[in-house]
N, C-alpha and C. Protein backbone atom coordinates (compact mmCIF):
# COMPACT_ATOMS: atom_id res chain seq x y z
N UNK A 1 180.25 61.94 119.15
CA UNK A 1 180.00 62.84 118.05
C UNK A 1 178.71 63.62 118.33
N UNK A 2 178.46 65.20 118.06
CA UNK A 2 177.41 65.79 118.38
C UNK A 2 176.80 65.84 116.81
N UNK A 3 175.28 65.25 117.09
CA UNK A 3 174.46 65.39 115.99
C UNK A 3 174.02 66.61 115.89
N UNK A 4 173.63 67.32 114.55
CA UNK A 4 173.29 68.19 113.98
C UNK A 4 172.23 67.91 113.18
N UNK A 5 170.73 68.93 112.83
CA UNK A 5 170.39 68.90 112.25
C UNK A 5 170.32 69.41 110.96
N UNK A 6 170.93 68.36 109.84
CA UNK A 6 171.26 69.16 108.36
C UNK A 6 169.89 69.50 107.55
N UNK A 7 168.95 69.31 107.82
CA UNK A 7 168.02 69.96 106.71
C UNK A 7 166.55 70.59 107.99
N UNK A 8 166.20 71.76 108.21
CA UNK A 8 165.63 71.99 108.87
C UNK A 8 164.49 72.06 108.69
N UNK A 9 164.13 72.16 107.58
CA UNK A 9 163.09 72.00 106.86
C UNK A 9 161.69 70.70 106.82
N UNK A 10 162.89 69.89 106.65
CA UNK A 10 162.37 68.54 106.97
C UNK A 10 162.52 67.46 107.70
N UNK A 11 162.97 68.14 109.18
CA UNK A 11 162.28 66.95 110.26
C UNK A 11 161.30 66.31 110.53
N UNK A 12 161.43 64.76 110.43
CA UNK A 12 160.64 64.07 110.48
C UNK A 12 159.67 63.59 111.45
N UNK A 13 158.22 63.67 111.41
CA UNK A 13 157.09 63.89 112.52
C UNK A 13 156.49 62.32 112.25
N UNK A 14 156.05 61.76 113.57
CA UNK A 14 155.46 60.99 113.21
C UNK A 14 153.98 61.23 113.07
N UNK A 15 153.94 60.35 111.88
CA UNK A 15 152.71 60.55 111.23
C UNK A 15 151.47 59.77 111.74
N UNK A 16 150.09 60.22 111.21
CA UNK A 16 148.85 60.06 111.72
C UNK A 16 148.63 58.54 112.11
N UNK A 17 149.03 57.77 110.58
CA UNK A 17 148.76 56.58 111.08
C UNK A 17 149.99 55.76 111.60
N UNK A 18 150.92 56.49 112.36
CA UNK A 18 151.73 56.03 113.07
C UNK A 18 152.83 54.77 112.65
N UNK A 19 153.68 54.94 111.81
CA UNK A 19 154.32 53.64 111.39
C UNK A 19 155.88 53.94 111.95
N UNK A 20 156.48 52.91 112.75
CA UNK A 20 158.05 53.61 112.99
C UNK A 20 158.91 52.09 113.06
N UNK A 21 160.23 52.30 113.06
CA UNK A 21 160.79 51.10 113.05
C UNK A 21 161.89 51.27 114.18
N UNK A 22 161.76 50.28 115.13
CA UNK A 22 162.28 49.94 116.13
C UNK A 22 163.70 50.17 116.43
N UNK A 23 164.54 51.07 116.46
CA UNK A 23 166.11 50.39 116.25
C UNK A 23 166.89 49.62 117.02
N UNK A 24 166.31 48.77 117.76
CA UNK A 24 166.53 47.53 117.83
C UNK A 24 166.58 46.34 116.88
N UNK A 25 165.55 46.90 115.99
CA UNK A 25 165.93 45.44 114.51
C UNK A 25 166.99 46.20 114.29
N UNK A 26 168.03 46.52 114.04
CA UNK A 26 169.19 46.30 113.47
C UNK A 26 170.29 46.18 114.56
N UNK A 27 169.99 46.83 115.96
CA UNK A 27 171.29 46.84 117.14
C UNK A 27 171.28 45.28 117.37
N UNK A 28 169.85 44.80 118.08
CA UNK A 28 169.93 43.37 118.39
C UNK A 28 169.71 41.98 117.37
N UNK A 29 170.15 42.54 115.98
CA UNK A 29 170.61 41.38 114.88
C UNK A 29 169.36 41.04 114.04
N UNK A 30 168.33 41.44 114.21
CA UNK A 30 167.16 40.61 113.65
C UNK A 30 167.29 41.59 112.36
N UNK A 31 168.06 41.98 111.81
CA UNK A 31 168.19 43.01 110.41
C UNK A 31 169.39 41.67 109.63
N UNK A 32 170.06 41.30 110.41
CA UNK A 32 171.16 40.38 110.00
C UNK A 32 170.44 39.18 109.87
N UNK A 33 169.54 38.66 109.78
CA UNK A 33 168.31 37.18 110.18
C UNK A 33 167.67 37.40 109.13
N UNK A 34 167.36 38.40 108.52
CA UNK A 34 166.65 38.55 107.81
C UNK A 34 167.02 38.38 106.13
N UNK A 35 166.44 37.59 105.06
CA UNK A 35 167.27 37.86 103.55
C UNK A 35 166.56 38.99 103.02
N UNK A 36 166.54 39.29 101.75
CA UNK A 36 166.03 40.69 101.29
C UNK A 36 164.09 41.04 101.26
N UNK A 37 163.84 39.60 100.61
CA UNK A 37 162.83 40.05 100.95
C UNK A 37 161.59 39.76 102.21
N UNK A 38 162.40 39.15 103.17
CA UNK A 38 161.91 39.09 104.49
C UNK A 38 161.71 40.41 105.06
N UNK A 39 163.20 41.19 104.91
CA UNK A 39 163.31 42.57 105.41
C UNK A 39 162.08 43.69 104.35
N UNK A 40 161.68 43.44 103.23
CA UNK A 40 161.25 44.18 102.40
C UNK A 40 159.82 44.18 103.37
N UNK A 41 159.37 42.74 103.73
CA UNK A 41 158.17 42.01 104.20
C UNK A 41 157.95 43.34 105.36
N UNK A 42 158.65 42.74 106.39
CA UNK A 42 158.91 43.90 107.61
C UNK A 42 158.10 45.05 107.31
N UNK A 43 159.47 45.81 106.46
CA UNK A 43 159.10 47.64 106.37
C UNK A 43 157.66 47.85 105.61
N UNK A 44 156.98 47.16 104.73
CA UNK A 44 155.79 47.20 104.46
C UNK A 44 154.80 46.90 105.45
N UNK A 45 155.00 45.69 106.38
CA UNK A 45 153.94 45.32 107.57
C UNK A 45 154.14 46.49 108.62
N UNK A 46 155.36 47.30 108.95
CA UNK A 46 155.28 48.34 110.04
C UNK A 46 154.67 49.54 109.46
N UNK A 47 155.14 49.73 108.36
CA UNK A 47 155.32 50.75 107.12
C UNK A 47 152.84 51.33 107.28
N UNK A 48 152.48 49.75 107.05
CA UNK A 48 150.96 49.81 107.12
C UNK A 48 150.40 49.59 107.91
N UNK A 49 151.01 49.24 109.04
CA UNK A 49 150.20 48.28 109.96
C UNK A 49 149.47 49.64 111.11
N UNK A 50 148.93 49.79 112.28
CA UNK A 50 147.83 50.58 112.70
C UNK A 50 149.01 50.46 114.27
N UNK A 51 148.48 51.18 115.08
CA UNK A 51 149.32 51.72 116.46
C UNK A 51 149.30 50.47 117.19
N UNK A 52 148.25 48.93 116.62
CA UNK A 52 148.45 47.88 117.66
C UNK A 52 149.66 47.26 116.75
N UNK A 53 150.03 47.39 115.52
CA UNK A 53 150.74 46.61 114.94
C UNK A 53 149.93 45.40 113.47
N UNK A 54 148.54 45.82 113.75
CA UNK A 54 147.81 45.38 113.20
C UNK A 54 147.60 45.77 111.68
N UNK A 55 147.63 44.86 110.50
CA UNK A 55 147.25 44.93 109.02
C UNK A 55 146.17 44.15 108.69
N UNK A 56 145.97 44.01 107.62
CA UNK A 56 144.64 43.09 107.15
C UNK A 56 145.12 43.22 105.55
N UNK A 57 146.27 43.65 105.12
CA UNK A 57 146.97 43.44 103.34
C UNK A 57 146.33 41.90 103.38
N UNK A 58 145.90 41.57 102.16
CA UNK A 58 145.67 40.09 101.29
C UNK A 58 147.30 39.51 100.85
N UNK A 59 147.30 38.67 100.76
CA UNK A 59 148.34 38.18 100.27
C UNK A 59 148.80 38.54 98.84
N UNK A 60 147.80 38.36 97.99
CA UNK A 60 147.66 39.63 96.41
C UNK A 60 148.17 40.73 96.62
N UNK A 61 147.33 41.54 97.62
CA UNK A 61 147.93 43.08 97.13
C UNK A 61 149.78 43.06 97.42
N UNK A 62 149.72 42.69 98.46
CA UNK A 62 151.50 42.32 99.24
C UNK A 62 152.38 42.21 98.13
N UNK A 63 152.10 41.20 97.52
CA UNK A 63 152.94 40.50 96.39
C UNK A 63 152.64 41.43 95.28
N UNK A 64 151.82 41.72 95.32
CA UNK A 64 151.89 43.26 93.89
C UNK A 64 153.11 44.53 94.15
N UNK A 65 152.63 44.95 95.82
CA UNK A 65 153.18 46.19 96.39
C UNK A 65 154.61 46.03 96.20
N UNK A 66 155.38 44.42 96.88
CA UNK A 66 156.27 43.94 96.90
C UNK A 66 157.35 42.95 95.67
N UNK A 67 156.96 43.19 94.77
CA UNK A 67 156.70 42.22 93.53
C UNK A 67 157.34 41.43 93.88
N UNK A 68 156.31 40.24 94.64
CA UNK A 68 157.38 38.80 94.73
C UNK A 68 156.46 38.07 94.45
N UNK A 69 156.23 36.63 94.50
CA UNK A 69 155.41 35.60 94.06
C UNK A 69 154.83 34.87 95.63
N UNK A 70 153.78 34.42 95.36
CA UNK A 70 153.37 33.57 96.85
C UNK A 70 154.11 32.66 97.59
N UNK A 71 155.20 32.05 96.24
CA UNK A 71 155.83 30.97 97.43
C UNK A 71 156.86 32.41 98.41
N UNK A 72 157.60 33.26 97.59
CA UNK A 72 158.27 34.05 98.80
C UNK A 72 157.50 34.60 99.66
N UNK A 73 156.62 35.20 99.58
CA UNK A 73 155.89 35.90 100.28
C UNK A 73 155.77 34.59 101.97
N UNK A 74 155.00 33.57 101.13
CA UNK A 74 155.42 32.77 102.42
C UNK A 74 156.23 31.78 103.23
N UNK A 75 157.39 32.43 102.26
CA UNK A 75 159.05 32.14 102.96
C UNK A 75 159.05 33.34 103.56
N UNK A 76 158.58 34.37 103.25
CA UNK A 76 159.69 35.53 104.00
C UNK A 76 158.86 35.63 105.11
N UNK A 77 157.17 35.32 105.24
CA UNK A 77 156.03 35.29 106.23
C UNK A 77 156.91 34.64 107.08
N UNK A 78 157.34 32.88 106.96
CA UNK A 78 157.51 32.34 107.74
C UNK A 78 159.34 32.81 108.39
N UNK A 79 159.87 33.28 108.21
CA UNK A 79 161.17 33.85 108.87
C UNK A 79 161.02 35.03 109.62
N UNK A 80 159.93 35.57 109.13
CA UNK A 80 159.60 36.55 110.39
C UNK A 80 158.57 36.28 111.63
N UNK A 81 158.17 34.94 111.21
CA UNK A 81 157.47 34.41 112.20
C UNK A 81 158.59 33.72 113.59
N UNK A 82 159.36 32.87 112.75
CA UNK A 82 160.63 31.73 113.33
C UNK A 82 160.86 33.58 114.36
N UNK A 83 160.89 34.05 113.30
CA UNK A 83 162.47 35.00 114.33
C UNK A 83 161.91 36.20 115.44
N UNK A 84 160.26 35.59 115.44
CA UNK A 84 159.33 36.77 116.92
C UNK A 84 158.74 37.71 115.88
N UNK A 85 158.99 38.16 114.96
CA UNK A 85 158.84 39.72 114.63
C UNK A 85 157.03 39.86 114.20
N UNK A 86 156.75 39.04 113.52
CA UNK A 86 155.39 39.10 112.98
C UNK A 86 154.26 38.02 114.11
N UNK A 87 153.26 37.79 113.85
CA UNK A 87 152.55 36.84 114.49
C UNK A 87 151.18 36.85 113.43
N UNK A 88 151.01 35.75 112.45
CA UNK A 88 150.41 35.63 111.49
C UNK A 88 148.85 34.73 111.62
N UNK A 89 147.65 35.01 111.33
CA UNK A 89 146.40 34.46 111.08
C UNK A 89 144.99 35.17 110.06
N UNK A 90 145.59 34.65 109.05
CA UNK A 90 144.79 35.21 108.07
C UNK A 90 143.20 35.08 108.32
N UNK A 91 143.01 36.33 107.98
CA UNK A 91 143.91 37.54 106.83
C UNK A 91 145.04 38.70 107.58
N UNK A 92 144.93 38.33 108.73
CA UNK A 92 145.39 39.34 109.99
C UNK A 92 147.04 39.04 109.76
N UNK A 93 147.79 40.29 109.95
CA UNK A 93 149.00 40.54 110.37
C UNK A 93 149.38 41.12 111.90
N UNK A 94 149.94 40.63 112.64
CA UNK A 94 150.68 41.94 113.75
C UNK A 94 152.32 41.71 113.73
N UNK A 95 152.29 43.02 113.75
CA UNK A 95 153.84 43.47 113.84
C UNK A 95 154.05 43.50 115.84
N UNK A 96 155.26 42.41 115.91
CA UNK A 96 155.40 42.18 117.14
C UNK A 96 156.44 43.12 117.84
N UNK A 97 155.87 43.43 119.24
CA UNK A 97 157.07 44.17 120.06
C UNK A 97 157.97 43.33 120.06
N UNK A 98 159.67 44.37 119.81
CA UNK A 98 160.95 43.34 119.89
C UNK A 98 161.29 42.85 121.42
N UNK A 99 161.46 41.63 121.17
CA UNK A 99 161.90 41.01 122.21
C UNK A 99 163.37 40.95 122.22
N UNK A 100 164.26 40.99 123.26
CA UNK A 100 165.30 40.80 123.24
C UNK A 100 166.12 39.30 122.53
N UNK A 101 166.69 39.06 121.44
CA UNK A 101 166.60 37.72 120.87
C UNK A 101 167.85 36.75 122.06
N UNK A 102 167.06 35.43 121.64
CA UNK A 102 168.42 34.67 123.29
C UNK A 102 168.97 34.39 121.87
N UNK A 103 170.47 33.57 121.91
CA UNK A 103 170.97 32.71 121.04
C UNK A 103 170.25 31.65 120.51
N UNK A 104 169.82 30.67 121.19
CA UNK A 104 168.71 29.77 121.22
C UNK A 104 167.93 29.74 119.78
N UNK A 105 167.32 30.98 119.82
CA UNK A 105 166.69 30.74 119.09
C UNK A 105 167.02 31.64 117.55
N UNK A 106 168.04 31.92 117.58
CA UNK A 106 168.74 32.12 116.10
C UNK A 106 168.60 31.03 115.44
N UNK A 107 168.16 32.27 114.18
CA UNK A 107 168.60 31.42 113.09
C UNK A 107 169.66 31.04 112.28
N UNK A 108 170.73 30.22 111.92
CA UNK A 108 171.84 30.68 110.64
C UNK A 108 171.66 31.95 110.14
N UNK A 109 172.05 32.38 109.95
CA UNK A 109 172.52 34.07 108.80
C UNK A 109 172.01 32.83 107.25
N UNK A 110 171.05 34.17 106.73
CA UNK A 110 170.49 33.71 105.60
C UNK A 110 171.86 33.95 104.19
N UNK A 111 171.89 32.97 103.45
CA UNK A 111 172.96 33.07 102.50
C UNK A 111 172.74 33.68 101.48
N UNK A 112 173.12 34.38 100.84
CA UNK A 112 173.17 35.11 99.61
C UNK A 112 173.06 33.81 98.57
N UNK A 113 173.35 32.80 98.52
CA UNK A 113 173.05 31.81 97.61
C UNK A 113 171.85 31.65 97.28
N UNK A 114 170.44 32.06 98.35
CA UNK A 114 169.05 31.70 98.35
C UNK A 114 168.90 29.87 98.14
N UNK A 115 169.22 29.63 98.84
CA UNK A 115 168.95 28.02 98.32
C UNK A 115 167.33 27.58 98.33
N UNK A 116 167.16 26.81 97.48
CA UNK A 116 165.44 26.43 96.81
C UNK A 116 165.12 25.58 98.18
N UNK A 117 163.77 26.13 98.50
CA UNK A 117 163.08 24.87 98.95
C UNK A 117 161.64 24.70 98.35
N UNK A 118 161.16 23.23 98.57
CA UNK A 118 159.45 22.77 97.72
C UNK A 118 158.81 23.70 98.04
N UNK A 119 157.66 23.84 97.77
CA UNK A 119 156.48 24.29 98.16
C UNK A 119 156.19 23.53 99.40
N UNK A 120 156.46 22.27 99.46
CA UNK A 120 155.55 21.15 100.51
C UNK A 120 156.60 21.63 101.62
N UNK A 121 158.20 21.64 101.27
CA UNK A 121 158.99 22.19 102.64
C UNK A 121 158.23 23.59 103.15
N UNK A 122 158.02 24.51 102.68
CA UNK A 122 157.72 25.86 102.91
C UNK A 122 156.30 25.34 103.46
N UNK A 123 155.41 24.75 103.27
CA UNK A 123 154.33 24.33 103.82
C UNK A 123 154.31 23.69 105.03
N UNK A 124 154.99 22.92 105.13
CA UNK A 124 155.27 22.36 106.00
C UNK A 124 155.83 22.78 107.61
N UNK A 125 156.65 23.68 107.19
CA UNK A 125 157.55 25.08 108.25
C UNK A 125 156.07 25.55 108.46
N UNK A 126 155.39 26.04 107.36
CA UNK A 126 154.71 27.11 107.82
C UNK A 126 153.57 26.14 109.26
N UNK A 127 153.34 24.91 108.80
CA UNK A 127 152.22 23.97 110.01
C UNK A 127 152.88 24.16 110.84
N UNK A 128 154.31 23.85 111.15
CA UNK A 128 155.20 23.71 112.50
C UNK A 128 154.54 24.71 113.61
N UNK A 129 155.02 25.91 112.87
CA UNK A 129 155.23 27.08 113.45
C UNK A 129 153.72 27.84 113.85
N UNK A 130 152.73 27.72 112.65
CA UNK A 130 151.32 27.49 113.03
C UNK A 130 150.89 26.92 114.41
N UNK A 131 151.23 25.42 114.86
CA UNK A 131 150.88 24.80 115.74
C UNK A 131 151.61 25.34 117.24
């Protein structure tokens, strides 16, 4: 199919502080890995983050920008950690170059059910993956 440009007006430039999204998160699956607000997590950390990939958002403002609560915030932290994309040490964020994902290290496809976990499980993931 030959692409066309339908609005000429407004082709899109990248901008000063440089934010773009890979299209590889969606060819090589890590868009499918992701539940809603993991993916929300993402487009805000690329969306702000600086040409190394680098943020410094608080966990507050995030959860304001994003309206979710701290325990998601660090469920959805830690699934983008499991799955390469982020690399986390507060207060610091980096948004990671995509790596090609092996099988290996998939995750299940997240369920639309959202199933609950503790605080102490989510804590707990988060030491694993920390260490």
């Amino acid at each position: 199919m030959q692409k066309t440009i339908l609005n000429h007006d407004r082709i899109r430039k990248t901008p000063k502080q440089f934010s773009w999204i890979d299209g590889r998160f969606v060819r090589d699956g890590y868009l499918q890995k992701c539940n809603h607000s993991a993916a929300a997590l993402y487009l805000f950390l690329v969306t702000v983050a600086d040409t190394n990939g680098l943020s410094f958002y608080g966990d507050t403002s995030i959860c304001k920008q994003l309206s979710m609560d701290g325990c998601l915030l660090a469920e959805s932290r830690l699934l983008l950690i499991q799955l390469h994309l982020i690399a986390y040490r507060k207060p610091l964020y980096q948004v990671l170059d995509l790596a090609p994902i092996k099988q290996k290290e998939m995750l299940p496809r997240n369920s639309s059910s959202g199933s609950m976990r503790s605080v102490g499980q989510i804590l707990n993931q988060l030491r694993e993956v920390a260490s």
